[in-house]
Protein backbone atom coordinates (compact mmCIF):
# COMPACT_ATOMS: atom_id res chain seq x y z
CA UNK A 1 44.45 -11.51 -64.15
CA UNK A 2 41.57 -9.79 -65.23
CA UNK A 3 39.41 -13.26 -64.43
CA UNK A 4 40.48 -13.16 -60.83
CA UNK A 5 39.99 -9.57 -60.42
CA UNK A 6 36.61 -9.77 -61.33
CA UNK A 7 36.37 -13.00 -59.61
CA UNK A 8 37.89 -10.76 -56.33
CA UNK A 9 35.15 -7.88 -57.74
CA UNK A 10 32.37 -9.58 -57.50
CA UNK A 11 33.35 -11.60 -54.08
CA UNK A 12 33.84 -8.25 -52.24
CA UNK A 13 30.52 -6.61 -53.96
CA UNK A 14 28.50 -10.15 -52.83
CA UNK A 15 30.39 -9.93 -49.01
CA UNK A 16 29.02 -6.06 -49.24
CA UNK A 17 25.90 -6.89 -49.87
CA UNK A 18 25.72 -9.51 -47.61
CA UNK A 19 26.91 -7.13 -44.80
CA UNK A 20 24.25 -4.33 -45.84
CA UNK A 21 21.49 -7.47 -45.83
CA UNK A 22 22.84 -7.84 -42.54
CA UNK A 23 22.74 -4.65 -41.13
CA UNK A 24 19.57 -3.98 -42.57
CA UNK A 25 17.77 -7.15 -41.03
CA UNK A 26 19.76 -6.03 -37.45
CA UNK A 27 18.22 -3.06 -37.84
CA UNK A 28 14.68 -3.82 -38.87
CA UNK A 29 14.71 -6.41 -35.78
CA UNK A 30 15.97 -3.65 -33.71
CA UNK A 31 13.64 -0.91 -34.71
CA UNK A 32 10.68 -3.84 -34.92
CA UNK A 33 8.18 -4.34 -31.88
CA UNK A 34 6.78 -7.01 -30.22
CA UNK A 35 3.64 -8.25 -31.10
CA UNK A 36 0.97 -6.24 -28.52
CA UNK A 37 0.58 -8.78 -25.23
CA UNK A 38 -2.43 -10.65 -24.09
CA UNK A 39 -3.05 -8.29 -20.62
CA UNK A 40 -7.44 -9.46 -20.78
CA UNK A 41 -6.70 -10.38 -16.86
CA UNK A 42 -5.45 -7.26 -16.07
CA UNK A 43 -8.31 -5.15 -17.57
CA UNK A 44 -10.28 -2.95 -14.78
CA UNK A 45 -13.94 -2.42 -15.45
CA UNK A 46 -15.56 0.91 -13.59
CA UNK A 47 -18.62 -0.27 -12.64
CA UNK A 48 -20.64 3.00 -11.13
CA UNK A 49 -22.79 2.09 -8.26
CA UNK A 50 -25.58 4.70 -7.77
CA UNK A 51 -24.90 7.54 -5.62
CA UNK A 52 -27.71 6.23 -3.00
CA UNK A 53 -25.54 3.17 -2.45
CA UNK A 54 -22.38 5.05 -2.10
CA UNK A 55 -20.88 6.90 0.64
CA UNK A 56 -18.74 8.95 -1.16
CA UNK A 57 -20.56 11.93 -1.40
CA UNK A 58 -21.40 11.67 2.46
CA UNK A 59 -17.31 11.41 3.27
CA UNK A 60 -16.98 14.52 0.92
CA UNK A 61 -19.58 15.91 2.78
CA UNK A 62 -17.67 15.26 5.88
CA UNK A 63 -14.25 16.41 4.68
CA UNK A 64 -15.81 19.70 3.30
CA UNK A 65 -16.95 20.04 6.80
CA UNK A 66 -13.67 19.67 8.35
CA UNK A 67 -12.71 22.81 10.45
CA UNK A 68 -9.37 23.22 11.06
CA UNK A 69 -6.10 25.78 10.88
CA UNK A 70 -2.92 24.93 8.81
CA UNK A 71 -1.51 25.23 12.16
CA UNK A 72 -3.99 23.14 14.20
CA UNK A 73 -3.33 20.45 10.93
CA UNK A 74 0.18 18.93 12.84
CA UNK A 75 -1.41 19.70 16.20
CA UNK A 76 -4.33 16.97 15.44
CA UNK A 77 -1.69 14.65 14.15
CA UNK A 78 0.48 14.73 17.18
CA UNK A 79 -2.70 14.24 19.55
CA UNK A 80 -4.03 11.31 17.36
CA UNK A 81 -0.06 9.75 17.25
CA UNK A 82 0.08 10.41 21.54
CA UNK A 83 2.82 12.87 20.81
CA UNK A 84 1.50 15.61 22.61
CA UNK A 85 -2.01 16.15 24.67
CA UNK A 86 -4.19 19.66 24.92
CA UNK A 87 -7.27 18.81 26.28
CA UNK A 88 -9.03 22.62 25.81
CA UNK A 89 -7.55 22.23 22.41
CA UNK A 90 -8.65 18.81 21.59
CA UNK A 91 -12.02 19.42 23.18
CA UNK A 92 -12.64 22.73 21.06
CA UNK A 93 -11.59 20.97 17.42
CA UNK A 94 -13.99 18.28 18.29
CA UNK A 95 -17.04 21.11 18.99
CA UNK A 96 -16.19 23.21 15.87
CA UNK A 97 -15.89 19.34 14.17
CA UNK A 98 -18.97 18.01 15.38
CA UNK A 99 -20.54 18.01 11.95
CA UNK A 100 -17.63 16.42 9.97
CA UNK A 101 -17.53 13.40 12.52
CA UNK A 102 -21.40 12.86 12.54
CA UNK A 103 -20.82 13.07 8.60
CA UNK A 104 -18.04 10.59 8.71
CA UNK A 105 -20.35 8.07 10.82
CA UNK A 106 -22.81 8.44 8.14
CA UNK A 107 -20.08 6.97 5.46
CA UNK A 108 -19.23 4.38 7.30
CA UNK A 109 -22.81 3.14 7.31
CA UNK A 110 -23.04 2.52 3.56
CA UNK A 111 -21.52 -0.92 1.88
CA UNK A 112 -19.15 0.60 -0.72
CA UNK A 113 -17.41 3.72 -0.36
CA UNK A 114 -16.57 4.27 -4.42
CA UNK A 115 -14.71 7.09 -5.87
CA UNK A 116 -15.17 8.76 -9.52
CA UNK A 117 -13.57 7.07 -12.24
CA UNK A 118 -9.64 7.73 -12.42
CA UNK A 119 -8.70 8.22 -15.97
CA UNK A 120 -5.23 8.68 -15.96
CA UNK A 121 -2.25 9.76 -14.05
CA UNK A 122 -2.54 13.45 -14.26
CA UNK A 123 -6.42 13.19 -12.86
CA UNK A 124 -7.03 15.61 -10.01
CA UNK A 125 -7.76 13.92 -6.72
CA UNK A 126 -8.81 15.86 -4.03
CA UNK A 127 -10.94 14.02 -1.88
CA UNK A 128 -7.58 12.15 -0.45
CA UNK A 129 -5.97 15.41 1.11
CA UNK A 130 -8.03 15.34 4.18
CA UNK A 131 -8.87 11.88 4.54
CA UNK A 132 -5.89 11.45 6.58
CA UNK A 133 -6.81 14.40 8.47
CA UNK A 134 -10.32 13.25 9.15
CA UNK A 135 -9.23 10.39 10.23
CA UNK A 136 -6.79 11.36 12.85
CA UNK A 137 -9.37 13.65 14.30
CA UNK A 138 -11.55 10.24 14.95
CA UNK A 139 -8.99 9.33 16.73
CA UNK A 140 -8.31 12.53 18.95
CA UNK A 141 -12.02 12.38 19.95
CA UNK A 142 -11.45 8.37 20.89
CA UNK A 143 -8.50 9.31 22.93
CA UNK A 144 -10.63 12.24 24.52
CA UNK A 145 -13.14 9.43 25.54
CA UNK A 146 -10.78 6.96 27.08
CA UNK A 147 -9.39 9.53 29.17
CA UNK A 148 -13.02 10.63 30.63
CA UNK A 149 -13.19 6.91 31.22
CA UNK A 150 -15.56 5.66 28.29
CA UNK A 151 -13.75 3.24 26.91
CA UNK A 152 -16.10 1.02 25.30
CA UNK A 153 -17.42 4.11 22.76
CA UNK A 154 -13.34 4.84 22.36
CA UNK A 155 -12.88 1.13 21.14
CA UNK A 156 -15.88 1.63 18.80
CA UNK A 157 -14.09 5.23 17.55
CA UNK A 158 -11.25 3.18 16.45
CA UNK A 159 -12.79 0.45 14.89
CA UNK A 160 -14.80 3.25 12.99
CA UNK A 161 -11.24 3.89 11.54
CA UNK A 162 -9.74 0.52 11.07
CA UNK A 163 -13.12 -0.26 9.15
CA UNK A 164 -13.43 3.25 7.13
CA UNK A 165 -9.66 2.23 6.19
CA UNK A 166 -10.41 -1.49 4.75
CA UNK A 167 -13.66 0.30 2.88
CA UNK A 168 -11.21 2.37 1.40
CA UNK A 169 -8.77 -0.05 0.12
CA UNK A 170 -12.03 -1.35 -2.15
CA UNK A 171 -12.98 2.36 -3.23
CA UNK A 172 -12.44 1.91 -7.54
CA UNK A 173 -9.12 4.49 -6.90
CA UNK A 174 -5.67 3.99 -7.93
CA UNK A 175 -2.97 2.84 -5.93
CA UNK A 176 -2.35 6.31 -4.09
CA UNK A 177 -5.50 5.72 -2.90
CA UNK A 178 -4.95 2.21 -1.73
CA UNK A 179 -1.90 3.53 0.00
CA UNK A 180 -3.94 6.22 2.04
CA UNK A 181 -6.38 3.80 2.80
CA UNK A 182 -3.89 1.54 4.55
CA UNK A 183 -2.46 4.62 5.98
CA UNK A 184 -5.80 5.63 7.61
CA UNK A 185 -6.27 1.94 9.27
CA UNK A 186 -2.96 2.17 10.81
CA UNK A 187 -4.33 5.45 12.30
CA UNK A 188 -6.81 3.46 13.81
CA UNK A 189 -4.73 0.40 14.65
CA UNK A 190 -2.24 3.05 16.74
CA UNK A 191 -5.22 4.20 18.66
CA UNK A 192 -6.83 0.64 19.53
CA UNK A 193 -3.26 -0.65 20.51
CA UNK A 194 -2.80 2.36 22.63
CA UNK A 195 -6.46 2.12 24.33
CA UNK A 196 -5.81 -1.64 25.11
CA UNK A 197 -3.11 -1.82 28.46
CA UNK A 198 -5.57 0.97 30.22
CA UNK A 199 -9.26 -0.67 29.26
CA UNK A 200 -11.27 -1.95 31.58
CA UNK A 201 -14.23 -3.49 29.45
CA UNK A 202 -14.93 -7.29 30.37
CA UNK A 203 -13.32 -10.34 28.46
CA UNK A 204 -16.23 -11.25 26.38
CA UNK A 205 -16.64 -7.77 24.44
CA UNK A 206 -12.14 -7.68 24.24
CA UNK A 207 -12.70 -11.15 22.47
CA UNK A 208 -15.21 -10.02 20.34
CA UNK A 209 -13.39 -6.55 18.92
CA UNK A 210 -10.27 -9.32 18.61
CA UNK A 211 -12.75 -11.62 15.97
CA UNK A 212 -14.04 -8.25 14.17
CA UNK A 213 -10.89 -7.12 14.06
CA UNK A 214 -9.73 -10.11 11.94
CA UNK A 215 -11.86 -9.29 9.21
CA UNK A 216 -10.01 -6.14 8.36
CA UNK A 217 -6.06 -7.93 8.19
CA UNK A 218 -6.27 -7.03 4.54
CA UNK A 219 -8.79 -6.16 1.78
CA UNK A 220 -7.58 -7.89 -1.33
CA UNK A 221 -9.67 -7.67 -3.47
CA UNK A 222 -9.66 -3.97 -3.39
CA UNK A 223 -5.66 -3.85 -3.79
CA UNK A 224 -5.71 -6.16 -6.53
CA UNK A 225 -8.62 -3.50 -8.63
CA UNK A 226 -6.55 -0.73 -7.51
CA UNK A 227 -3.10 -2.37 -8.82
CA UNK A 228 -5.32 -2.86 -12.29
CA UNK A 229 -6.06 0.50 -12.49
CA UNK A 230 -2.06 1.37 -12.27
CA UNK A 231 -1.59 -0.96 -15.09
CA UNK A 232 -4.62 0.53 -16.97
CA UNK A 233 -3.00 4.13 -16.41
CA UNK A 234 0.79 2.83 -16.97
CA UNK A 235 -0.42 1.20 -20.69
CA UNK A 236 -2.32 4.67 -21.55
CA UNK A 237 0.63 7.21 -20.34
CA UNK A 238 2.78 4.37 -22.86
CA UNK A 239 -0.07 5.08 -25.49
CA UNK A 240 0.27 8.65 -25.36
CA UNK A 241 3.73 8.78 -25.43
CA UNK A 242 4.05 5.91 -28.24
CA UNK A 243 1.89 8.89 -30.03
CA UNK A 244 4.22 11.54 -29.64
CA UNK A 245 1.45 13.26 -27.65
CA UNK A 246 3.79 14.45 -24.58
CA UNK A 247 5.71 18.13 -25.02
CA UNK A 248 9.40 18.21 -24.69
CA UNK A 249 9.27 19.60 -21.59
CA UNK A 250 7.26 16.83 -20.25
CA UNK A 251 9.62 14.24 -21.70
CA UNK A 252 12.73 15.99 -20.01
CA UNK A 253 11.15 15.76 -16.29
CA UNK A 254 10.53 12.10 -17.35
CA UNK A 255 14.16 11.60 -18.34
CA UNK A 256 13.59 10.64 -22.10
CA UNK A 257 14.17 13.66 -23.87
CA UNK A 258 17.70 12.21 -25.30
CA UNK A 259 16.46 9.02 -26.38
CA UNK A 260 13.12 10.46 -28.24
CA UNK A 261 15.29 12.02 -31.06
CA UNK A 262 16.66 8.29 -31.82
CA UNK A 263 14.35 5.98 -34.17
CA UNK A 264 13.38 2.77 -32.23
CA UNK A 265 13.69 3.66 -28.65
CA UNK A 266 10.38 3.42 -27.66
CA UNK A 267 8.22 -0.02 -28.02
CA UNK A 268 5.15 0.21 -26.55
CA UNK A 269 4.10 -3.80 -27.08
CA UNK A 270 7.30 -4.73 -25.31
CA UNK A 271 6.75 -2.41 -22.52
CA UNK A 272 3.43 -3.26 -22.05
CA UNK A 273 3.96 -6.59 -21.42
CA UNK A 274 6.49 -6.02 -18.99
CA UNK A 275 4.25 -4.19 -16.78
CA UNK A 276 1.87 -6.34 -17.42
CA UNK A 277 4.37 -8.96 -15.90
CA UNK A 278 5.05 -6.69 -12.97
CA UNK A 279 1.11 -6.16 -12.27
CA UNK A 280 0.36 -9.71 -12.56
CA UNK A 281 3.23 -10.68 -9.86
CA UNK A 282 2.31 -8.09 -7.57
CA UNK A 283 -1.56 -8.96 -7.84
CA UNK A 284 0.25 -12.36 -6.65
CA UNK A 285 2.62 -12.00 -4.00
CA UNK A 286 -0.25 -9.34 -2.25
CA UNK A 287 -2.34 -13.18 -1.78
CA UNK A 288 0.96 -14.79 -0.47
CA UNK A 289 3.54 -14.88 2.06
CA UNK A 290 6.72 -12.64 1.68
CA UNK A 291 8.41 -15.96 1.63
CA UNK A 292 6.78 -16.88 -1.31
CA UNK A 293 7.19 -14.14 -3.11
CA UNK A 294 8.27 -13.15 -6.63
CA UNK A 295 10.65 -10.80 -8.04
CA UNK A 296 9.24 -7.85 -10.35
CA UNK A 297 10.77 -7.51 -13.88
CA UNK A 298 14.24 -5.67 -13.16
CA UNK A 299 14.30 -2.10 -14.27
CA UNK A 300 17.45 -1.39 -16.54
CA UNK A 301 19.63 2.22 -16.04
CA UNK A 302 22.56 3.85 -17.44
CA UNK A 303 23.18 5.35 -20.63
CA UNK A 304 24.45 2.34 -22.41
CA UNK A 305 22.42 -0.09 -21.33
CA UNK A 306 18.95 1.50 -22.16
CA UNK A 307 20.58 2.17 -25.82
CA UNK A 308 21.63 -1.56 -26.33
CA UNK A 309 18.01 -2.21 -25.09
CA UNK A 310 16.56 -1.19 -27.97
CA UNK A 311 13.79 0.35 -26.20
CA UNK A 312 15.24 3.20 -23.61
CA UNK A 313 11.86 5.22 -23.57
CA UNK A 314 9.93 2.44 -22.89
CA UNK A 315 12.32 1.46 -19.83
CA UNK A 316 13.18 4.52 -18.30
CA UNK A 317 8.94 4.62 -18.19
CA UNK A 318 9.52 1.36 -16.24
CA UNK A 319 11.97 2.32 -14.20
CA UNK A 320 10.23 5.50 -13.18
CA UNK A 321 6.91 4.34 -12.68
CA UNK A 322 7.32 1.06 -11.45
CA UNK A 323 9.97 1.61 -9.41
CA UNK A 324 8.61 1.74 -6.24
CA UNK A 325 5.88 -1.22 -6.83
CA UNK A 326 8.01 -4.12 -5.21
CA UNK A 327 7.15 -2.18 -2.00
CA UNK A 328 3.53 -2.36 -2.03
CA UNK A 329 3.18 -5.98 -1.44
CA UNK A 330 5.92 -5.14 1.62
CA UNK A 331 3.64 -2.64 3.14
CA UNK A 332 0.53 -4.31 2.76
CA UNK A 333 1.93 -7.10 4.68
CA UNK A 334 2.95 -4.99 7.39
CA UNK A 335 -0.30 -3.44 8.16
CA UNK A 336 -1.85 -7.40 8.24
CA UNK A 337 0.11 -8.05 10.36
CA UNK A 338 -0.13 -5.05 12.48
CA UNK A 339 -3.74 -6.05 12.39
CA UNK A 340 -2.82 -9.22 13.57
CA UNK A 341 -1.11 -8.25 16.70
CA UNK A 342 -3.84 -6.29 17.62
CA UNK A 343 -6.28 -9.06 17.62
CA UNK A 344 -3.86 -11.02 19.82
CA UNK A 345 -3.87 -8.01 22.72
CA UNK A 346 -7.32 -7.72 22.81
CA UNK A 347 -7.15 -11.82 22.89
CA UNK A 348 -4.51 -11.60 25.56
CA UNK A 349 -5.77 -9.17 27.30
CA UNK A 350 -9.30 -10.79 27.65
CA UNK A 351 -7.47 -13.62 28.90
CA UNK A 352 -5.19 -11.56 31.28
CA UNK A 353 -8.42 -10.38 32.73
CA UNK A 354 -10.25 -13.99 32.85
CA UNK A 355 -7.35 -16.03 34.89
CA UNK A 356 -5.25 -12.95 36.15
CA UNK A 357 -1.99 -13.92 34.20
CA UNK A 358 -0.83 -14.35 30.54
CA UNK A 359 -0.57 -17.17 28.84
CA UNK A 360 2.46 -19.18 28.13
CA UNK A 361 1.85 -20.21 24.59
CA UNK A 362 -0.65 -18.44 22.10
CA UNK A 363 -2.61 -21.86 21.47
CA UNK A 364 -4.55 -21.32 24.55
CA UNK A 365 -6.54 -18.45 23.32
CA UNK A 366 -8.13 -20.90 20.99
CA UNK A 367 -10.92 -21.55 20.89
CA UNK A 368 -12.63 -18.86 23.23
CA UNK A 369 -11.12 -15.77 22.32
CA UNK A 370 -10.15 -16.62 18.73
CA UNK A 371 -10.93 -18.96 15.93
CA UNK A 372 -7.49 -19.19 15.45
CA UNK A 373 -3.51 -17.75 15.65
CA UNK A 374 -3.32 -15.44 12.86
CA UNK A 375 -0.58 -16.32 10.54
CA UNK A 376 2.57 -13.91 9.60
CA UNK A 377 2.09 -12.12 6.53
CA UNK A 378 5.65 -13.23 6.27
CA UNK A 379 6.02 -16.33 6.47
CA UNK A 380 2.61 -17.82 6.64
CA UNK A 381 3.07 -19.23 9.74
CA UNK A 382 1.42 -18.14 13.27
CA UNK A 383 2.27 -14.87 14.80
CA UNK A 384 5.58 -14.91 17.54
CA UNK A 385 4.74 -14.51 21.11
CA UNK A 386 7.46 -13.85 24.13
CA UNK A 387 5.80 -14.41 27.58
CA UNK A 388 8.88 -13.45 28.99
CA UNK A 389 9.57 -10.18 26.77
CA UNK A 390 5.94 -9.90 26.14
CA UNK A 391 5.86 -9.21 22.97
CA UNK A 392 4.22 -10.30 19.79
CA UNK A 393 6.51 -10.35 16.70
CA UNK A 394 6.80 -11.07 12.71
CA UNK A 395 9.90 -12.37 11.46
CA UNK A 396 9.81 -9.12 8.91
CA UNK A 397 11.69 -8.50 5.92
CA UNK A 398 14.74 -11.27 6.32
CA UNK A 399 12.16 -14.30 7.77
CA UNK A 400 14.21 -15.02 10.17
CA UNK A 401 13.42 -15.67 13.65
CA UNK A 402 15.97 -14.49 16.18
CA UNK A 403 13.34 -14.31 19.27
CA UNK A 404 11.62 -10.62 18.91
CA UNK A 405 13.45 -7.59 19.26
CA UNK A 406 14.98 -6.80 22.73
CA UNK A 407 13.25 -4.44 25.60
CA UNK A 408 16.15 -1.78 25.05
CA UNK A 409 15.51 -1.36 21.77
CA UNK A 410 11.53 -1.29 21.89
CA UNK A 411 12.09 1.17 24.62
CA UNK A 412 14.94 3.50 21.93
CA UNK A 413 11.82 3.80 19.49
CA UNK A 414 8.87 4.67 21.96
CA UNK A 415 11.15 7.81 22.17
CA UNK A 416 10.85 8.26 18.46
CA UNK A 417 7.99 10.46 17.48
CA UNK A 418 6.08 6.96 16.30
CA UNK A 419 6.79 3.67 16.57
CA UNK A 420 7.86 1.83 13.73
CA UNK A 421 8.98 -1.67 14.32
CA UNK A 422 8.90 -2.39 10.66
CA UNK A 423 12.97 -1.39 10.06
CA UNK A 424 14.11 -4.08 12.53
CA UNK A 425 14.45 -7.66 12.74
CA UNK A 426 11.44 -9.70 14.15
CA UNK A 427 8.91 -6.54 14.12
CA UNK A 428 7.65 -6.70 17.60
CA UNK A 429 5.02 -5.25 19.40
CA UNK A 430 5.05 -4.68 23.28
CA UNK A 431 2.10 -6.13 25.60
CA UNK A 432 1.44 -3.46 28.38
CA UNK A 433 -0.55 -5.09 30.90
């Protein structure tokens, strides 16, 4: 008896042990990182051009010189979006604003437009408040010209804006900046679409804004430095926090507070390298079709789940960060091909003015007013054109083509306080002349 119970002793003390070997390996390979991830292609390099080179300090210049209420700030919005129209108003911002625009000219004239280096994602950055205003101010002074009937310097005015915003996208910023640079060219891109139907400059100089306008669908080598910069600023705000260097009050508006009094719940190797695969797909699918897009790294939520992840910190950081990336790729697409249809009304209406009707396919504006159709930032394949709704459409979000959206509903969002195709299926774009 006493045999066996020692034989029963010592079996229980070696399963024991075995189950405390166990649970200690579990828990070293829970609490253990990954090994840090190999990110060299995602490494931004601020290179600083010399201030003679760069227009930066002129545009500063020219938003410093901006002159303009709180009040008079939604007024010049409205004008530049054809909500409303006050032509002593409009006529006296542009006098008091006469420096600011000469200013902004003067920016535009330089190759690079490059801002100083963003170090992180509590950096300051007030040079992009009034860009947008500045902007839309071009644009009430290009509207002012059409409407005293010179329209060729009104169809420079917006180019000046659909070119300031493509500078922009390449300005060394993060992606806020990239974002308010796209804004800005849509500013412009309103404008030229609205200048178009009423114009009255001959076919040749229509086809040649259509051909400038095409180099300005989408800057990508600017969005791709800007998305490196995010991943440069998501991998330090990880560093810092891997270091205990954020407050607790800092870490409750993030939504970690709970999980940074457990061991193991922040890995900074394993998060890194899923941004890293989240950066590296959007650098991607901004160079490609929607079509052929890929799908980001899926963020993880609830209680539970970020606990059995092993690494809640490090994805709630994710999940609040990244969360709105998978749209950037979306939007960029959606200016291109905004872009796009305005190089096909200037083509059409070249064409309209050359053999007094439109044409019935979009093949016969090549070669003489265009190269070529521009694709659908889509799809990939050429833009949709209805001679008989007259429109020019994308396929949008779904890629599917159901033949352009209907004249009811284009008229139901001209009554909207801008239009925004982008919601609908097959994106169109009305032709008005």
């Amino acid at each position: 008896m006493q045999a066996k119970a020692k034989k029963l002793f010592i079996g229980c003390l070696s399963f024991s042990f075995l189950m405390l070997l166990g649970l200690v390996i579990s828990l070293v390979l829970f609490l253990k990182d990954d090994p840090p991830p190999n990110d060299s292609d995602l490494i931004f390099t601020y290179s600083k051009i010399p201030d003679e080179e760069n227009g930066f300090l002129i545009l500063q210049q020219a938003v410093a010189a901006l002159d303009r209420t709180d009040e008079e700030i939604g007024k010049i919005a409205d004008m530049a979006a054809d909500e409303a129209w006050d032509a002593a108003a409009a006529a006296d911002l542009l006098k008091r604003n006469e420096q600011a625009l000469q200013l902004w000219a003067k920016a535009l004239g330089y190759e690079r437009i490059q801002v100083p280096e963003v170090k992180g994602y509590f950096a300051l950055l007030p040079y992009l408040s009034k860009r947008r205003d500045l902007a839309c101010l071009v644009s009430v002074k290009a509207r002012l010209l059409a409407r005293e009937g010179k329209g060729k310097e009104a169809f420079d005015l917006a180019m000046s804006i659909v070119r300031m915003g493509y500078k922009l996208e390449d300005d060394d910023g993060c992606l806020i900046n990239y974002l308010v640079a796209i804004a800005i060219k849509a500013i412009g891109m309103h404008r030229l679409k609205a200048l178009i139907p009423e114009c009255k400059l001959p076919p040749g100089t229509l086809s040649a804004y259509a051909r400038e306008l095409g180099k300005y669908r989408h800057n990508q080598p600017g969005a791709a430095a800007s998305l490196k910069l995010e991943y440069a600023m998501a991998a330090n705000t990880l560093d810092d926090l891997a270091a205990g260097r954020y407050s607790h009050d800092i870490l409750d508006d993030m939504g970690m507070l709970p999980f940074g009094f457990l061991p193991g719940m922040c890995k900074p190797n394993r998060t890194r390298a899923k941004f890293a695969r989240a950066f590296r797909t959007l650098i991607v699918n901004l160079k490609r079709p929607q079509a052929l897009a890929q799908p980001l790294p899926e963020s993880i939520s609830g209680v539970p789940a970020l606990l059995k992840s092993g690494n809640a910190m490090g994805e709630v950081l994710y999940r609040r960060m990244g969360g709105g990336l998978a749209k950037v790729p979306v939007t960029a697409h959606q200016l291109s091909d905004e872009v796009a249809a305005g190089q096909l009304m200037l083509a059409l209406k070249a064409y309209k003015l050359k053999n007094g009707e439109l044409p019935k396919e979009l093949k016969a504006l090549v070669p003489d007013y265009l190269p070529e159709i521009p694709k659908d930032a889509f799809d990939g394949k050429p833009l949709r054109y209805s001679l008989e709704k007259k429109i020019i459409y994308s396929v949008g979000e779904d890629l599917k083509d159901d033949g352009g959206m209907t004249p009811e509903k284009i008229e139901e969002l001209e009554k909207r306080s801008y239009y925004y195709p982008w919601k609908e299926p097959d994106p169109s774009f009305p032709i008005k002349f």
